[in-house]
N, C-alpha and C. Protein backbone atom coordinates (compact mmCIF):
# COMPACT_ATOMS: atom_id res chain seq x y z
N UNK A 1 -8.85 148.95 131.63
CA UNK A 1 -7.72 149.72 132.11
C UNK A 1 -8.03 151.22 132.05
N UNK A 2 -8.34 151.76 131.27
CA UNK A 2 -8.77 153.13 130.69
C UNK A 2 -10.20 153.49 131.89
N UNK A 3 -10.84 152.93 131.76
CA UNK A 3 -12.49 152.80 132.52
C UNK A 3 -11.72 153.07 134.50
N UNK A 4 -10.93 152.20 134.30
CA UNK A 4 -10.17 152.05 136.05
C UNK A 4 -9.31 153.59 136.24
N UNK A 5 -8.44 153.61 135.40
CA UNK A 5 -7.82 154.80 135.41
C UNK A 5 -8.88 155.80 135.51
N UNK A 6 -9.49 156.28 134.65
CA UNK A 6 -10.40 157.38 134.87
C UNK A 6 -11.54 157.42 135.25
N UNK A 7 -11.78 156.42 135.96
CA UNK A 7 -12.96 156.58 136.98
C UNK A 7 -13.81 157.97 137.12
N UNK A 8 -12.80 158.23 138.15
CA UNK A 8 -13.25 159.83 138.49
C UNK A 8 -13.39 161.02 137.46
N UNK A 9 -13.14 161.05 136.67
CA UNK A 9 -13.29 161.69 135.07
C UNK A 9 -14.74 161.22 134.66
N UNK A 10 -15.17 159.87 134.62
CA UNK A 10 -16.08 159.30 133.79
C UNK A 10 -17.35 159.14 134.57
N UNK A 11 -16.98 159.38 136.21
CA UNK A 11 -18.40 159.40 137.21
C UNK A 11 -18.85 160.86 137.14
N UNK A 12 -18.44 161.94 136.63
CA UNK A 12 -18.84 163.50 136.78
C UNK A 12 -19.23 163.52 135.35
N UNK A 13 -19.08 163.07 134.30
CA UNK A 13 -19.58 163.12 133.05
C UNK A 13 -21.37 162.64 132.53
N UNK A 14 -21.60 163.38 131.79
CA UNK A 14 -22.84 162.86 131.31
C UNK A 14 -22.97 161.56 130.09
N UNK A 15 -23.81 160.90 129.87
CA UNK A 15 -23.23 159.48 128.94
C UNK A 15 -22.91 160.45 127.73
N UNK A 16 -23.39 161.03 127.44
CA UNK A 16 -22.83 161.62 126.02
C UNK A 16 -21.27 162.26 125.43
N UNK A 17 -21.00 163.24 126.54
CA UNK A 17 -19.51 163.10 127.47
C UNK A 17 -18.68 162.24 127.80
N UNK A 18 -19.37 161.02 128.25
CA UNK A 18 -18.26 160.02 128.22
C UNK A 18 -17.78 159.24 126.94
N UNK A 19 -19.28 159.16 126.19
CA UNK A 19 -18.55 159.06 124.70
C UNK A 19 -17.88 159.43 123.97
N UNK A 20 -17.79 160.97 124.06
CA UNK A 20 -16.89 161.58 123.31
C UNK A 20 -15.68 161.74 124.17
N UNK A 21 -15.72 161.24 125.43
CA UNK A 21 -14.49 161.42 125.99
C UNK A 21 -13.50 160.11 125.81
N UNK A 22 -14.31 159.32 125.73
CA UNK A 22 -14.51 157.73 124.91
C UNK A 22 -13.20 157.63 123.92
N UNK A 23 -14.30 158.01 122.87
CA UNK A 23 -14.01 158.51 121.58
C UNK A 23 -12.34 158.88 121.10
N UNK A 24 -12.39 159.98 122.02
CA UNK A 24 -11.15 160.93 122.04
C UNK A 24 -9.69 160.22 122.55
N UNK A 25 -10.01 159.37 123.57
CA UNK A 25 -8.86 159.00 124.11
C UNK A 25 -8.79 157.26 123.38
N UNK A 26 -9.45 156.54 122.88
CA UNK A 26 -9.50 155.72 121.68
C UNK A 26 -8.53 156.29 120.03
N UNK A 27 -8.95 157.73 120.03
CA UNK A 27 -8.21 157.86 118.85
C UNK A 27 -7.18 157.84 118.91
N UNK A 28 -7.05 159.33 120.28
CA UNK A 28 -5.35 159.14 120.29
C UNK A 28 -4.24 158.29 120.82
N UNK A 29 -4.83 157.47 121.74
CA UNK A 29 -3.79 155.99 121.21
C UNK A 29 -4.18 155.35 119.89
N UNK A 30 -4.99 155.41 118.63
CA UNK A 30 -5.16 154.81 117.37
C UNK A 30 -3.94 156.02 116.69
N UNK A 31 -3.87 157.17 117.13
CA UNK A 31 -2.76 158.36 116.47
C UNK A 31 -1.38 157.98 116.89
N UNK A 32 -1.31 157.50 118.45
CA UNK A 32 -0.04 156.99 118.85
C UNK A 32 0.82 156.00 118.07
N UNK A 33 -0.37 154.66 118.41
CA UNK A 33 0.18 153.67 117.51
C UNK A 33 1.03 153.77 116.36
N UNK A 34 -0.21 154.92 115.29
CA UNK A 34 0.29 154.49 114.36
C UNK A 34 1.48 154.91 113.81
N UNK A 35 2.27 156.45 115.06
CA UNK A 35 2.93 156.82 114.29
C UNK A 35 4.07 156.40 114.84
N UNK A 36 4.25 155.78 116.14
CA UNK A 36 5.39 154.87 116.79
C UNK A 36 5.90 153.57 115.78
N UNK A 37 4.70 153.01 115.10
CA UNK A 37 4.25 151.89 113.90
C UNK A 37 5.08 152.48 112.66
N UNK A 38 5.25 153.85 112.26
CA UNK A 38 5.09 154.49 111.17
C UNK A 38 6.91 154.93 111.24
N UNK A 39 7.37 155.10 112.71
CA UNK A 39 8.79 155.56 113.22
C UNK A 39 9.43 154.19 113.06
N UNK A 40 9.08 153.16 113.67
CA UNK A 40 9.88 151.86 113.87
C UNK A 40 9.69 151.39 112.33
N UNK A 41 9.03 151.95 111.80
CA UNK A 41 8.93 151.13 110.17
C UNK A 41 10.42 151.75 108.96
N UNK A 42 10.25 153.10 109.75
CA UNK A 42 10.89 154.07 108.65
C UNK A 42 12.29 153.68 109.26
N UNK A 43 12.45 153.73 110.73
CA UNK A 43 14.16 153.51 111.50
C UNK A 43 14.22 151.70 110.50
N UNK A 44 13.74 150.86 110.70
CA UNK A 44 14.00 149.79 109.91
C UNK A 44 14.35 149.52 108.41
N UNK A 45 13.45 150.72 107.70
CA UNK A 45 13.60 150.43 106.26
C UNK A 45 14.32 151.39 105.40
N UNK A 46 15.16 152.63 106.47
CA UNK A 46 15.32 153.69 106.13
C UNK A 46 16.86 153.82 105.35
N UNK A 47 17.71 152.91 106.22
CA UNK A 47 18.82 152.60 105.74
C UNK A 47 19.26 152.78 104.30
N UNK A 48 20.26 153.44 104.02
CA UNK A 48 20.62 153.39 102.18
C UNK A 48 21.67 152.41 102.28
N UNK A 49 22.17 152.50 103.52
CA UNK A 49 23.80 151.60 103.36
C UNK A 49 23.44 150.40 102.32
N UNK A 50 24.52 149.50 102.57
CA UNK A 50 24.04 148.18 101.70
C UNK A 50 24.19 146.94 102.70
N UNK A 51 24.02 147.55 103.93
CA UNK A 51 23.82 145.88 104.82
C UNK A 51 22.38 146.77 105.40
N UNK A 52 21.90 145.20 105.78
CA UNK A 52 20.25 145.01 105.84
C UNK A 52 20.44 145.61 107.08
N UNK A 53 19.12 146.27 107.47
CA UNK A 53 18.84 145.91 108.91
C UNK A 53 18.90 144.85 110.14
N UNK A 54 19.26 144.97 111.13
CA UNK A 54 19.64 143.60 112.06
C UNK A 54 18.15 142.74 112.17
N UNK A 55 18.25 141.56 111.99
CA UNK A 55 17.51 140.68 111.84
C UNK A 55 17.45 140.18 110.11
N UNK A 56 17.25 140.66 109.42
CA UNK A 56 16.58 140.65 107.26
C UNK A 56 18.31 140.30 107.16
N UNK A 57 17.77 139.11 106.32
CA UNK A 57 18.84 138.72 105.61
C UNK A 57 19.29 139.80 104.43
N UNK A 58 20.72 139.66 103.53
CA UNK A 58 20.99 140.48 102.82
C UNK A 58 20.04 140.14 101.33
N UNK A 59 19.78 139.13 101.09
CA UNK A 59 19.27 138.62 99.73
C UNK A 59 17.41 139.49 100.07
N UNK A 60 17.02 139.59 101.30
CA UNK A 60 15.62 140.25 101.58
C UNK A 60 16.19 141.62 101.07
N UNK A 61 16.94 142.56 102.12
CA UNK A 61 17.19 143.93 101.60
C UNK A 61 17.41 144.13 100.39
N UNK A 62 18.04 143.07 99.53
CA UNK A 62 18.82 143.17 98.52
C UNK A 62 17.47 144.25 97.29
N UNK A 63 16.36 143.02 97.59
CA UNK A 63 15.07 142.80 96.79
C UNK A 63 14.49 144.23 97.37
N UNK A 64 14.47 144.19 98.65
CA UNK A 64 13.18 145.47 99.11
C UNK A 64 13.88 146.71 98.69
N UNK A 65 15.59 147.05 98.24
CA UNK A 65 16.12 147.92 97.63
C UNK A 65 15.87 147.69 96.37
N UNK A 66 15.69 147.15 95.83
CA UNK A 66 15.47 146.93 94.08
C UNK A 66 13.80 147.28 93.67
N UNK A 67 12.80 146.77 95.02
CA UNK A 67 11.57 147.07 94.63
C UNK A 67 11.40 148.76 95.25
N UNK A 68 12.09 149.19 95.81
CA UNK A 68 12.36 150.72 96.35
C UNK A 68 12.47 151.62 95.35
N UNK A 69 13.83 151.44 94.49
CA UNK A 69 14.12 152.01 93.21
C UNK A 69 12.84 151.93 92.08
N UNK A 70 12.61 150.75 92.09
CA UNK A 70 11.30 150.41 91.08
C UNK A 70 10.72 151.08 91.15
N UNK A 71 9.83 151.47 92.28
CA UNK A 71 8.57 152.09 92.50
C UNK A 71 9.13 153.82 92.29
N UNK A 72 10.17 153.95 93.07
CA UNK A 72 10.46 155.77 92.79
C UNK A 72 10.68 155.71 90.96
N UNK A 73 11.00 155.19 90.49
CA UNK A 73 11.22 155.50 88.81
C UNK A 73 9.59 155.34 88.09
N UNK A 74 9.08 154.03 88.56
CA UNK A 74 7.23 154.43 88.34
C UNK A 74 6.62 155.33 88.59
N UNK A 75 6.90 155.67 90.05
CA UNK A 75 6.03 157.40 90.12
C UNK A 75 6.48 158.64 89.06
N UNK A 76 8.54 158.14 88.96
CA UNK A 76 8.76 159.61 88.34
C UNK A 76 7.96 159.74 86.84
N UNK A 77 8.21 158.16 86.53
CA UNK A 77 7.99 158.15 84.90
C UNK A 77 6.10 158.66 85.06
N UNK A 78 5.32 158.34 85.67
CA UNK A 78 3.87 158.41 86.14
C UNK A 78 3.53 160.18 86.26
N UNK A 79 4.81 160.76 86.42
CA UNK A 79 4.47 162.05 87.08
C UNK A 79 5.07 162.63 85.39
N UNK A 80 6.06 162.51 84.79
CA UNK A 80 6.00 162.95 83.52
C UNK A 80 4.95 162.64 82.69
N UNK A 81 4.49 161.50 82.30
CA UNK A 81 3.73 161.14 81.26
C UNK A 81 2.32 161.31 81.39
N UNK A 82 1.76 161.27 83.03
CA UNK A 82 0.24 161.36 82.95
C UNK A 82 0.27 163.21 83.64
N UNK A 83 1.04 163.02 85.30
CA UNK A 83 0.56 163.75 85.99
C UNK A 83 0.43 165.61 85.93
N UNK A 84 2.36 165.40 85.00
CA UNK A 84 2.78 166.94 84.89
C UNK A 84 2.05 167.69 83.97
N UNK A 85 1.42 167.24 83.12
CA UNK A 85 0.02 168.24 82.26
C UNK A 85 -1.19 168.03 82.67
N UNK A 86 -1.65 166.89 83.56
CA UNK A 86 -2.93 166.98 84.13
C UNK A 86 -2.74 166.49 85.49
N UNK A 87 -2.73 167.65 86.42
CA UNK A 87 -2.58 167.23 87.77
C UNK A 87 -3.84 166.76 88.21
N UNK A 88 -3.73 165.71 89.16
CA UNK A 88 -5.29 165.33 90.26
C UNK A 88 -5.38 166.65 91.32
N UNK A 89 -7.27 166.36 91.26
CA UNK A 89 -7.23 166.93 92.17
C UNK A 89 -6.87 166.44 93.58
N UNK A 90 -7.07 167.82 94.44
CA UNK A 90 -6.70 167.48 96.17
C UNK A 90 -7.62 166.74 96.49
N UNK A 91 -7.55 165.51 97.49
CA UNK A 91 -8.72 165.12 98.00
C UNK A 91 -9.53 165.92 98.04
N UNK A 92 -9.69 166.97 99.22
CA UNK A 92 -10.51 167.60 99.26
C UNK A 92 -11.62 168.12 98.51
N UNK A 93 -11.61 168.23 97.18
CA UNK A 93 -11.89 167.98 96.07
C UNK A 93 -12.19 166.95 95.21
N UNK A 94 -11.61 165.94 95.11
CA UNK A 94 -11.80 164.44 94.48
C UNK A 94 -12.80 163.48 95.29
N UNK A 95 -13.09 163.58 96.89
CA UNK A 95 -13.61 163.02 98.09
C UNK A 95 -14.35 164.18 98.90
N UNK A 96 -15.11 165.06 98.62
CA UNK A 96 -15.33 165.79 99.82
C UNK A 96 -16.08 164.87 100.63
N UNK A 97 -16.49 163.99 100.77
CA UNK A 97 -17.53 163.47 101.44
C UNK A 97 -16.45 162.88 102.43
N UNK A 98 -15.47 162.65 102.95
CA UNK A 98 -14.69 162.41 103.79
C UNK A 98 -13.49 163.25 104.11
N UNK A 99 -13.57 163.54 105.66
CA UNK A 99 -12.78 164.46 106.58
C UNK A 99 -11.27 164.24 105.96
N UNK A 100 -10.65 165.02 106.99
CA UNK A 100 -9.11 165.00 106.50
C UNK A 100 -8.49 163.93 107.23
N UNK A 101 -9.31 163.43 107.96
CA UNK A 101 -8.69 162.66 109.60
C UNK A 101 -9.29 161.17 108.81
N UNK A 102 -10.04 161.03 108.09
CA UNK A 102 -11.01 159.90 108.00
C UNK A 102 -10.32 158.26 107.87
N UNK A 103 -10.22 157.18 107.56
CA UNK A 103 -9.49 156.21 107.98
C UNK A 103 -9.28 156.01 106.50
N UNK A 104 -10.71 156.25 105.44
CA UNK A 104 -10.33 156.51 104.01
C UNK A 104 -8.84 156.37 103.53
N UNK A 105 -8.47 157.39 104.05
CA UNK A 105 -7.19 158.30 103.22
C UNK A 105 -5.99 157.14 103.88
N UNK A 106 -6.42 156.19 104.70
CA UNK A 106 -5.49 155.38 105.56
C UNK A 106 -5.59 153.98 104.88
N UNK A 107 -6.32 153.89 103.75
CA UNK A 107 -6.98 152.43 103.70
C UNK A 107 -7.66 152.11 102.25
N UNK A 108 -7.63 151.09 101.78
CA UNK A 108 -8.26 151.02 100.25
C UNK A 108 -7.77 152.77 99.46
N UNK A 109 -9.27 152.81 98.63
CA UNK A 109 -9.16 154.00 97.65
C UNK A 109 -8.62 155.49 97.65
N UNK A 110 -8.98 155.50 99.11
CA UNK A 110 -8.50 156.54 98.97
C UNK A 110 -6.59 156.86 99.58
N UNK A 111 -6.06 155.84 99.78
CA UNK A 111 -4.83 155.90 100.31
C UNK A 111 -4.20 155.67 99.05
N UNK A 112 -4.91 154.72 98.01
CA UNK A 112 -4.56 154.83 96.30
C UNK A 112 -4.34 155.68 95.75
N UNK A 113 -5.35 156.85 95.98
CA UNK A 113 -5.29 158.07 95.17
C UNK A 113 -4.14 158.54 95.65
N UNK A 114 -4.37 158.78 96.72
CA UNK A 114 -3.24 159.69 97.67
C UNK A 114 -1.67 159.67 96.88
N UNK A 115 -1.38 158.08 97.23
CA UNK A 115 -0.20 157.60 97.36
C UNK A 115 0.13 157.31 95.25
N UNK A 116 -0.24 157.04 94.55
CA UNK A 116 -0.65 157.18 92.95
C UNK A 116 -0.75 158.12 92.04
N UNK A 117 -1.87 159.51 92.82
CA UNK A 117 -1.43 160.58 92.18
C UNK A 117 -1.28 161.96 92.88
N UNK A 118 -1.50 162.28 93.56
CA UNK A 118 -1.50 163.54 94.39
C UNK A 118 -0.24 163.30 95.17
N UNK A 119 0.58 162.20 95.94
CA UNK A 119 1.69 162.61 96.46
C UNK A 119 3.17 162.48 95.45
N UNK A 120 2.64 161.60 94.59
CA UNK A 120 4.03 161.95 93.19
C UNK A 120 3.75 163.28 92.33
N UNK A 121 2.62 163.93 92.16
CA UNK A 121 2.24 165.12 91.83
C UNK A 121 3.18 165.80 92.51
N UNK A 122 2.78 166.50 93.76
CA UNK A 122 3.85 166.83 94.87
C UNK A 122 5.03 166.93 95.25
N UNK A 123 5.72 165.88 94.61
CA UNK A 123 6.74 165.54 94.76
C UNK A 123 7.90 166.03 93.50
N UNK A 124 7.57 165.39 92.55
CA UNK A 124 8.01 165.77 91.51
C UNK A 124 7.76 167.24 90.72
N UNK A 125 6.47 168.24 91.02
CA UNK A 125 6.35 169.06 90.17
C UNK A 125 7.29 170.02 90.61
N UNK A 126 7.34 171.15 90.06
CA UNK A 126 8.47 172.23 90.05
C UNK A 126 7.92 173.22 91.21
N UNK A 127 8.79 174.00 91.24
CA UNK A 127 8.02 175.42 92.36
C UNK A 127 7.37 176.14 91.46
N UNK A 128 7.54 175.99 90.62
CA UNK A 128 6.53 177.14 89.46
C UNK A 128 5.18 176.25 89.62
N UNK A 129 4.87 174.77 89.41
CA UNK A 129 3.65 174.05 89.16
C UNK A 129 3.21 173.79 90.67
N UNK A 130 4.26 173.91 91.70
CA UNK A 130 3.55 174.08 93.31
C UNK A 130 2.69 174.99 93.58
N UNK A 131 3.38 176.00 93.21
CA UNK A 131 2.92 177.13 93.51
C UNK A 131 1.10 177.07 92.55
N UNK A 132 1.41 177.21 91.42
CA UNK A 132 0.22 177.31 90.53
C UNK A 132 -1.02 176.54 90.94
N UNK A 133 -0.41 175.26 91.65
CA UNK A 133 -1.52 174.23 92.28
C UNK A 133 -2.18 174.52 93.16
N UNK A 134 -1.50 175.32 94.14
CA UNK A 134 -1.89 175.48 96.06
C UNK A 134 -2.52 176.68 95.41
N UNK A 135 -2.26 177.36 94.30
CA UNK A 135 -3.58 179.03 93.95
C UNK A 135 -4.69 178.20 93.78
N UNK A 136 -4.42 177.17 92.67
CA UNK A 136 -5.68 176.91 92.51
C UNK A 136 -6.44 176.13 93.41
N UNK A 137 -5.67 175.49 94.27
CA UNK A 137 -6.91 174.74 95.13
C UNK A 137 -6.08 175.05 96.66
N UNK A 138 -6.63 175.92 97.12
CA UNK A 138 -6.12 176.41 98.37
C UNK A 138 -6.37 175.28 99.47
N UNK A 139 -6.11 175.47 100.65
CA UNK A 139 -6.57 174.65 101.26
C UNK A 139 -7.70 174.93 102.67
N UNK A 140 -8.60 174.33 102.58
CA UNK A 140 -10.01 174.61 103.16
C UNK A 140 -9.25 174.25 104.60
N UNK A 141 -10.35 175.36 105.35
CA UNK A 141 -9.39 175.06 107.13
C UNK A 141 -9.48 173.74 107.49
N UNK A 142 -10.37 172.94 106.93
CA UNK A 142 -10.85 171.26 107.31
C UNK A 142 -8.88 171.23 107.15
N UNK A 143 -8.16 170.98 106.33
CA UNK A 143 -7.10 170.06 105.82
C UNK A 143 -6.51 171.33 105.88
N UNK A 144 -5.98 172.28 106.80
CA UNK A 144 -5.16 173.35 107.27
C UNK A 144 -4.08 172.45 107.26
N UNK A 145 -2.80 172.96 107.00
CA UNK A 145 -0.75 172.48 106.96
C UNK A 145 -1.32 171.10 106.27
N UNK A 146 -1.93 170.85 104.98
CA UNK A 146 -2.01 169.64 104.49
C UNK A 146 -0.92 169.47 103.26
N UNK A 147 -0.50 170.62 102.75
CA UNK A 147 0.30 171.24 101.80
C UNK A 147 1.57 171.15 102.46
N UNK A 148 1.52 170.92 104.21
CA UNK A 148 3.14 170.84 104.94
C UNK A 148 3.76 171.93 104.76
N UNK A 149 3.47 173.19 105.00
CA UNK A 149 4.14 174.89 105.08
C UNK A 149 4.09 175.40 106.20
């Protein structure tokens, strides 16, 4: 479909060009997906009311609200007891060997770290310990608005 559509794009290109032209239009439907994937997930699960979403029974929501609460009181208690005197570092720092874009940060270990200690870090510390963090580990132009400012 892609190859038919852009024909004429891909007959003036050199093979190396077409790979990266390849490449490029592969990701950003892999960027589309995921965040149409990422919208329809959040419009579904986003609800506070106390009736489920259409389709999920109430005894499902009931649980995925109870394991919701769970997990925000694990991070908070996680962010007092380990995180708020010893923050992680930024990826960028903990991983340099992988980009900001990399599938890593999407997948296994490193979506662990992410999501475990650096985004309840974040979340929970104060503007005094925000602030003190982003001095100390600025952010390299690789992972520019990674801090979300």
């Amino acid at each position: 479909l892609l190859r038919s559509r852009y024909a004429p794009i891909f007959a003036q290109q050199s093979a190396q060009s077409k790979l990266r032209l390849s490449a490029a239009l592969v990701y950003s439907m892999k960027i589309i997906i995921v965040c149409l994937s990422l919208f329809f997930a959040e419009v579904a699960m986003s609800s506070s009311s106390s009736e489920p979403p259409v389709g999920m029974s109430k005894e499902i929501w009931e649980k995925h609200l109870e394991r919701q609460a769970k997990a925000e009181k694990d991070r908070r208690d996680k962010f007092q007891k380990v995180l708020k005197d010893n923050p992680p570092e930024p990826p960028w720092i903990k991983y340099p060997e992988y980009s900001s874009n990399d599938i890593f940060w999407r997948m296994g270990e490193g979506e662990t770290y992410l999501m475990e200690y650096v985004w309840p870090y974040l979340r929970y510390a104060s503007e005094v310990e925000l602030k003190s963090y982003k001095e100390k580990y600025p952010e390299p132009n690789s992972w520019s608005g990674w801090y979300g400012e």
